[in-house]
N, C-alpha and C. Protein backbone atom coordinates (compact mmCIF):
# COMPACT_ATOMS: atom_id res chain seq x y z
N UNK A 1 92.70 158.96 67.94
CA UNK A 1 92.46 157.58 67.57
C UNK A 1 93.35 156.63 68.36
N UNK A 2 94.71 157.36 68.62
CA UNK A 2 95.58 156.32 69.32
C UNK A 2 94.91 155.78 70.75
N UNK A 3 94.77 156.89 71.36
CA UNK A 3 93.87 156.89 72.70
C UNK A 3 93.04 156.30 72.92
N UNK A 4 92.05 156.43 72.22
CA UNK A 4 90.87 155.02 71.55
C UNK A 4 91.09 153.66 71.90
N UNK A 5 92.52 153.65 70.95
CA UNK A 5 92.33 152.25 70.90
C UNK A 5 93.20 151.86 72.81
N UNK A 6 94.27 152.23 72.80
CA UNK A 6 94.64 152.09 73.91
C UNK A 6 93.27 152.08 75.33
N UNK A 7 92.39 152.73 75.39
CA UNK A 7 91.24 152.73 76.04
C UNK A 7 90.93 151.19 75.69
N UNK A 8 90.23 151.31 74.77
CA UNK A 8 90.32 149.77 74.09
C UNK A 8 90.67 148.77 74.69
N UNK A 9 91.77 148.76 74.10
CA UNK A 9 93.07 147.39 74.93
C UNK A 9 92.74 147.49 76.10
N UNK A 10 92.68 148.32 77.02
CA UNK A 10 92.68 148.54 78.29
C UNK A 10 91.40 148.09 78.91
N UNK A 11 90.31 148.08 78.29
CA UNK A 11 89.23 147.29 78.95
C UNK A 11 89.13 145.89 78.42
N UNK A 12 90.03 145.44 77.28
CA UNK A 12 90.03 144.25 77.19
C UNK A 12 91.01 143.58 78.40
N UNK A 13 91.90 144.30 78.24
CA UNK A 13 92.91 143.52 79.43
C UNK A 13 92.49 143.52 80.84
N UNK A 14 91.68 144.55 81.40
CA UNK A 14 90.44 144.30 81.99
C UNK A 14 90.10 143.43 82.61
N UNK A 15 89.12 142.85 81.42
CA UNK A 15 88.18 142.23 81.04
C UNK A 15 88.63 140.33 81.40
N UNK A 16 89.54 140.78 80.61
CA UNK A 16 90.26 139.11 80.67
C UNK A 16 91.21 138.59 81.80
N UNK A 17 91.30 139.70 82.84
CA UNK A 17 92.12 139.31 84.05
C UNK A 17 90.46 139.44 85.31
N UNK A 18 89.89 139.90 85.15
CA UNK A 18 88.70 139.83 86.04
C UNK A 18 87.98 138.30 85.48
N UNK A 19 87.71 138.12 84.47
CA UNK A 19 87.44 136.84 84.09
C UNK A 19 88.33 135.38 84.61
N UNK A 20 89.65 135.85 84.57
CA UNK A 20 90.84 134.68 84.99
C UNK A 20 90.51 134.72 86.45
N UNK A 21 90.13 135.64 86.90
CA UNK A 21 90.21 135.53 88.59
C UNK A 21 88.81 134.64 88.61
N UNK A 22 88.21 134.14 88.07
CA UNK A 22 86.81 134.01 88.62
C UNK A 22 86.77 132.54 88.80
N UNK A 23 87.99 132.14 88.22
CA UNK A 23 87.96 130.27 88.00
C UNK A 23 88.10 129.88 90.31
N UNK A 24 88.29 128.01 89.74
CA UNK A 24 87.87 127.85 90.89
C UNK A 24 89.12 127.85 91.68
N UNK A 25 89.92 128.15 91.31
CA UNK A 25 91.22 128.26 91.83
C UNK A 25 91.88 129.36 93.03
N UNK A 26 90.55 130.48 92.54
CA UNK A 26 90.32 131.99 93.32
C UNK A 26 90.50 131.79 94.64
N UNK A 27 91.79 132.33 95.27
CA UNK A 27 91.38 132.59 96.74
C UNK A 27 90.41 133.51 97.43
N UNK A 28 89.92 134.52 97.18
CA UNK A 28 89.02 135.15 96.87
C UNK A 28 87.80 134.76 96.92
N UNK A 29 87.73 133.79 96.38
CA UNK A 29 85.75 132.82 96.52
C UNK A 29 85.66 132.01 97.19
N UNK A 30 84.75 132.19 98.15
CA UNK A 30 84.31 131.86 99.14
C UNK A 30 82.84 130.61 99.29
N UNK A 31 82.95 129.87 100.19
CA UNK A 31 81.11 129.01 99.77
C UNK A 31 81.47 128.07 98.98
N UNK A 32 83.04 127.26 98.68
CA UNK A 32 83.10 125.91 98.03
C UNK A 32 83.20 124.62 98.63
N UNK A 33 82.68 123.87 97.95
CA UNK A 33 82.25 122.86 99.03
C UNK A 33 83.38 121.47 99.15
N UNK A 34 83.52 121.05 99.92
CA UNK A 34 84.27 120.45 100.19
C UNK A 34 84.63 119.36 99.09
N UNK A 35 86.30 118.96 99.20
CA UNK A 35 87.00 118.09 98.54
C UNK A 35 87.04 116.95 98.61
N UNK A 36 86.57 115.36 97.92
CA UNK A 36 87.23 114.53 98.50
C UNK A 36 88.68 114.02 97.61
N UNK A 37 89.36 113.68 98.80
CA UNK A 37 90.70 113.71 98.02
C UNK A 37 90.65 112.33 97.89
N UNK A 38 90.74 111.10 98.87
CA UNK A 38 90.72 110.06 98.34
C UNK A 38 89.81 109.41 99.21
N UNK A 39 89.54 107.65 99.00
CA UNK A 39 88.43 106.93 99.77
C UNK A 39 89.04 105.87 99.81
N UNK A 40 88.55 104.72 100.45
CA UNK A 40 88.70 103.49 100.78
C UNK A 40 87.44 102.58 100.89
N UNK A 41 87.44 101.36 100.27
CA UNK A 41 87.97 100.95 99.13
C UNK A 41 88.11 101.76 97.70
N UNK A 42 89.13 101.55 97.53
CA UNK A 42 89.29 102.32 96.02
C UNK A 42 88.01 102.13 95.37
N UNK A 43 87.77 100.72 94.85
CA UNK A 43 86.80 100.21 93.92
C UNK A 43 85.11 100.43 94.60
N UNK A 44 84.52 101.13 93.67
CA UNK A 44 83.11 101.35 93.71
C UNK A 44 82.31 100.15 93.90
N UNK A 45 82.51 99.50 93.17
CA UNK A 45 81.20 98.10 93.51
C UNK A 45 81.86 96.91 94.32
N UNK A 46 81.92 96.38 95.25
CA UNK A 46 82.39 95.93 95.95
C UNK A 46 81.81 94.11 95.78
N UNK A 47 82.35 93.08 96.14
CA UNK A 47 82.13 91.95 96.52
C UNK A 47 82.14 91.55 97.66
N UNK A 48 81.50 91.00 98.39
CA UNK A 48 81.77 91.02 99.82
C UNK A 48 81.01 89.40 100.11
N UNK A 49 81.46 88.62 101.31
CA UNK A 49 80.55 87.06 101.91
C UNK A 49 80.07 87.88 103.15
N UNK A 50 78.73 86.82 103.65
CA UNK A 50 78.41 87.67 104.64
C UNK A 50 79.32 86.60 106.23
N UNK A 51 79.49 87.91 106.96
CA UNK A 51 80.57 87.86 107.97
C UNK A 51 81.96 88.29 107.33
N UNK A 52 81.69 88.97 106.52
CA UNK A 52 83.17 89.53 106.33
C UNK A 52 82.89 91.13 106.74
N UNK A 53 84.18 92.10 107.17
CA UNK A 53 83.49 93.56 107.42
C UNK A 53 84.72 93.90 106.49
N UNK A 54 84.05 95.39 106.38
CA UNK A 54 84.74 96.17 105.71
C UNK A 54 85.36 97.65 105.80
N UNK A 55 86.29 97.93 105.77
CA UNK A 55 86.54 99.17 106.33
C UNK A 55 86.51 100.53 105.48
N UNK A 56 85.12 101.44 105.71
CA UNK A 56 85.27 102.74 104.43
C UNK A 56 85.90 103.83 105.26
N UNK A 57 86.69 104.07 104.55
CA UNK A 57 86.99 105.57 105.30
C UNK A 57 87.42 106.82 103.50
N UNK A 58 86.85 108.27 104.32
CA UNK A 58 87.04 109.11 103.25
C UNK A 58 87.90 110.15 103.89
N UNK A 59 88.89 110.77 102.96
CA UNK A 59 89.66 111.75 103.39
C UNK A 59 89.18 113.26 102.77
N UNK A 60 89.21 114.10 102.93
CA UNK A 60 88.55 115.07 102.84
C UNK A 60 89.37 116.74 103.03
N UNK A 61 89.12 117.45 102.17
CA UNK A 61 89.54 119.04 102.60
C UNK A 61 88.88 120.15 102.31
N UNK A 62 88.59 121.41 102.61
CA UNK A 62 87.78 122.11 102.23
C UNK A 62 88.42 123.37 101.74
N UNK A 63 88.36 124.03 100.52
CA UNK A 63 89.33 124.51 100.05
C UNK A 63 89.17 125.94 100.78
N UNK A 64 88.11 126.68 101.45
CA UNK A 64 87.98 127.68 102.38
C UNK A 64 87.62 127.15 103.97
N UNK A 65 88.69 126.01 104.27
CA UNK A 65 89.04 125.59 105.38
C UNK A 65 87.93 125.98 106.55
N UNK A 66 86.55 125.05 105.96
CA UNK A 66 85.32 125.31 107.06
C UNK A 66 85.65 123.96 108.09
N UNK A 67 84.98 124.20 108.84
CA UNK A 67 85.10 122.87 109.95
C UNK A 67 84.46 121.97 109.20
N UNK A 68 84.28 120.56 109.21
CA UNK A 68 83.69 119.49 108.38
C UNK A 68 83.04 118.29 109.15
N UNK A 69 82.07 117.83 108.69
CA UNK A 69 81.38 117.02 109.49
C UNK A 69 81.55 115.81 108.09
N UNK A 70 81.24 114.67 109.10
CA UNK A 70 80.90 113.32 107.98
C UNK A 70 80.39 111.97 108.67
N UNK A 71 79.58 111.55 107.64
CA UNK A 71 79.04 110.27 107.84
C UNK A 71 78.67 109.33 106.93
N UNK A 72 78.27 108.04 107.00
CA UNK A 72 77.97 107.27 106.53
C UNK A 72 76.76 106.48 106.50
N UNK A 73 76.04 106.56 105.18
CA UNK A 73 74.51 106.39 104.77
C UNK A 73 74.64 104.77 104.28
N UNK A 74 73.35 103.85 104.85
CA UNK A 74 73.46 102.78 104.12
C UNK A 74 71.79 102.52 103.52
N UNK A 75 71.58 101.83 102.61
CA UNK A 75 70.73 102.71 101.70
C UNK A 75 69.27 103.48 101.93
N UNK A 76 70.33 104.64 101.90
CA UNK A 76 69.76 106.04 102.57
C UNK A 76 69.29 106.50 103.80
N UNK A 77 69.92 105.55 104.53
CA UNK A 77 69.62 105.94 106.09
C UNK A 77 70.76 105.83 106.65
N UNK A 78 70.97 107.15 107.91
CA UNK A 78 72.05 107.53 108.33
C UNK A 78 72.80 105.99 109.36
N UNK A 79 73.57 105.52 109.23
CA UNK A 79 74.26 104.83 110.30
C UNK A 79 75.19 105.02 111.06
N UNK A 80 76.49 105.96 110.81
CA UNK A 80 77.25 106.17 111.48
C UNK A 80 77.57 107.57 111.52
N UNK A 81 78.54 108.34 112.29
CA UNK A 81 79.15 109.55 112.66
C UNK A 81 80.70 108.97 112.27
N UNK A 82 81.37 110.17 111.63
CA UNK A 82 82.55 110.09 111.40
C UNK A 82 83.66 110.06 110.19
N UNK A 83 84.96 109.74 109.41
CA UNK A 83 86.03 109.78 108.50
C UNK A 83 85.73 108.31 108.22
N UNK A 84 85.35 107.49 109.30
CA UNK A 84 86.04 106.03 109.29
C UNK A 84 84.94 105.24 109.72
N UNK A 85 84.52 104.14 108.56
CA UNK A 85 83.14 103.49 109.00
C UNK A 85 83.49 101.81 109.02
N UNK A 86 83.58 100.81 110.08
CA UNK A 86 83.18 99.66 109.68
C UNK A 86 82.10 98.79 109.29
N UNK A 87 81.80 98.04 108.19
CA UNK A 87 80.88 97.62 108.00
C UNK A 87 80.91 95.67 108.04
N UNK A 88 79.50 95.44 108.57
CA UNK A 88 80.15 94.21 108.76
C UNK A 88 78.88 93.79 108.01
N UNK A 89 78.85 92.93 106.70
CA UNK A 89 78.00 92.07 106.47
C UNK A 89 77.19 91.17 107.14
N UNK A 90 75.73 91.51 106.84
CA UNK A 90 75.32 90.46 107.72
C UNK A 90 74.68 89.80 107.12
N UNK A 91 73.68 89.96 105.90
CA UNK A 91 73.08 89.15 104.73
C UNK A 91 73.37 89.74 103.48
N UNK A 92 72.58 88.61 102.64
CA UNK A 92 73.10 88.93 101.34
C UNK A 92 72.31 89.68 100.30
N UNK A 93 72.94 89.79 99.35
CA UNK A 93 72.19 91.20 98.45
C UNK A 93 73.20 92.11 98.03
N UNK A 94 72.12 93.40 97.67
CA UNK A 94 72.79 94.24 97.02
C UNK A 94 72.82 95.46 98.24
N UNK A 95 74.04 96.28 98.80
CA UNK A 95 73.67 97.08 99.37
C UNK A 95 74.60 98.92 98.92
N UNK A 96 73.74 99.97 99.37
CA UNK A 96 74.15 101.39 98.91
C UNK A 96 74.41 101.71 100.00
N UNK A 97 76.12 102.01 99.81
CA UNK A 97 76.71 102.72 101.00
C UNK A 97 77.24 104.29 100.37
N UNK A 98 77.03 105.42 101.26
CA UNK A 98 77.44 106.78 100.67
C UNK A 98 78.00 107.19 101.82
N UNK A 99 79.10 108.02 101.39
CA UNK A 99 79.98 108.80 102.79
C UNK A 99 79.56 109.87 102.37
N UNK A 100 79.31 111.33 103.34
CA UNK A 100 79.28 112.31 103.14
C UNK A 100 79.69 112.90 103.69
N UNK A 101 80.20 114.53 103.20
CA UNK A 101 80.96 114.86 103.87
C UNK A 101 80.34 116.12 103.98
N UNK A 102 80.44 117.31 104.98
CA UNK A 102 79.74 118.31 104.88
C UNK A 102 80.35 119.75 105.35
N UNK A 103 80.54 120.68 104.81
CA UNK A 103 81.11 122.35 105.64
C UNK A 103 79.57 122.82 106.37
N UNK A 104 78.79 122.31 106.31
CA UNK A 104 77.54 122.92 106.94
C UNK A 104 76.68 123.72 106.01
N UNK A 105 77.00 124.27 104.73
CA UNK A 105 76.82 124.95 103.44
C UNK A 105 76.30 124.22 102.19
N UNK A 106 77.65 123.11 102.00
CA UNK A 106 77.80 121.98 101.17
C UNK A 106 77.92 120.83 101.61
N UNK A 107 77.64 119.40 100.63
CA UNK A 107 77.60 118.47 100.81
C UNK A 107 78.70 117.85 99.21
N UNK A 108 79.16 116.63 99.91
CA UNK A 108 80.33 116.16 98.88
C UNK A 108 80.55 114.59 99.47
N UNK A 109 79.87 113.67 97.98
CA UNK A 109 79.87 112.28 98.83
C UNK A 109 80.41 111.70 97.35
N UNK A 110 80.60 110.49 98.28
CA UNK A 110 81.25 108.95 97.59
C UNK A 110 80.37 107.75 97.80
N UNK A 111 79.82 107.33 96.47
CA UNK A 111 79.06 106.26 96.71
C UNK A 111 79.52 104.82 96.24
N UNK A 112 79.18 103.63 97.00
CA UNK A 112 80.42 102.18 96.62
C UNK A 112 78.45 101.51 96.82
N UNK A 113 78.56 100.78 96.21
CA UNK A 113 77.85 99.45 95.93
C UNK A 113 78.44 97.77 96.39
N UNK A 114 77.48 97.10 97.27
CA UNK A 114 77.95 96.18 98.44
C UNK A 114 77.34 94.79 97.56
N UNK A 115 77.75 94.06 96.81
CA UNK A 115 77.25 92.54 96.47
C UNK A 115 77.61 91.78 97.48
N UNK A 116 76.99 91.00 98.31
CA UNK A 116 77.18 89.91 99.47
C UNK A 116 76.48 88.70 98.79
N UNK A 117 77.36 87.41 99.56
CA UNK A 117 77.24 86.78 99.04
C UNK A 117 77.22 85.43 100.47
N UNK A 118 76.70 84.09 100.24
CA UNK A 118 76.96 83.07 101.04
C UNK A 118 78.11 82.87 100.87
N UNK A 119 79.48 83.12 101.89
CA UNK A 119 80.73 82.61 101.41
C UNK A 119 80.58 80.85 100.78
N UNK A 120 81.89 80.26 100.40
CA UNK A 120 81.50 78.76 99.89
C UNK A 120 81.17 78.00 100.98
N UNK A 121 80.81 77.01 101.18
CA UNK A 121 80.84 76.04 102.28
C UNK A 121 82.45 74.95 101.83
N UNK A 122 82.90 75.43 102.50
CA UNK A 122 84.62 74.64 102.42
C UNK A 122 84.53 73.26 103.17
N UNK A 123 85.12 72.43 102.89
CA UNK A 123 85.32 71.14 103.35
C UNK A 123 85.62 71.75 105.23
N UNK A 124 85.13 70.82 106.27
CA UNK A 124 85.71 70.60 107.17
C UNK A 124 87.23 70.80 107.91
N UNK A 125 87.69 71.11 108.82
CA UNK A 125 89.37 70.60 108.48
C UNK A 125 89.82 70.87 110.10
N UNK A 126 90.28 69.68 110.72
CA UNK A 126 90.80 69.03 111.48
C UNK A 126 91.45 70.07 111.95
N UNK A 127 91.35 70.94 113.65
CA UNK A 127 92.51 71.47 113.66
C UNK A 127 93.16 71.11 115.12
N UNK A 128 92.33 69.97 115.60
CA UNK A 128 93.55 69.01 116.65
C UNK A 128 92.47 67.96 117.14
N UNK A 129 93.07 67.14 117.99
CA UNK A 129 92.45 65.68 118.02
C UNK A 129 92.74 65.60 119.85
């Protein structure tokens, strides 16, 4: 009976260290898709006048260190190659910008929302005579 149970225990303990390995933390697992660690602009919905630009950039890692590709979608069509996108307003509205980032496997994006606007019309102002 002692044996038993010790058998027992023994496929529980097993059991529960093959299970702990399986989280995503595993060096061991392979095929995860890339990280984003941080972005620019912080803030998702954005305000913007038109003629103002803006600078997105995303930082990125892949936790089974694949080579990484990225770009930048504006709504839903590819515009640029690259980490680092300028955007320059040109009319107004609402616009969908997405960075993506890719190991060739997976895909891992950040999406910001663009309100443009007529900046004010400011008084005139004298800047020599």
């Amino acid at each position: 009976m002692k044996q038993l149970n010790r058998v027992v225990l023994a496929a529980a303990v097993a059991m529960a260290l093959a299970h702990a390995s399986c989280g995503t933390n595993d060096p061991t697992r392979v095929g995860r898709p890339p990280v984003v660690e941080s972005f620019q602009p912080a803030e998702r919905v954005l305000d913007a006048h038109v003629g103002d630009t803006l600078r997105f950039t995303i930082s990125v890692s892949d936790p089974d260190r694949d080579p990484l590709s990225a770009c930048f979608d504006v709504d839903n069509q590819k515009i640029a190659d690259g980490f680092h996108w300028d955007f320059v307003v040109l009319d107004t509205g609402l616009t969908d910008v997405r960075g993506r980032v890719s190991d060739g496997a997976h895909t891992s994006y950040i999406d910001w929302r663009v309100r443009s606007t007529e900046p004010v019309n400011a008084v005139p102002v004298v800047v020599s005579t």
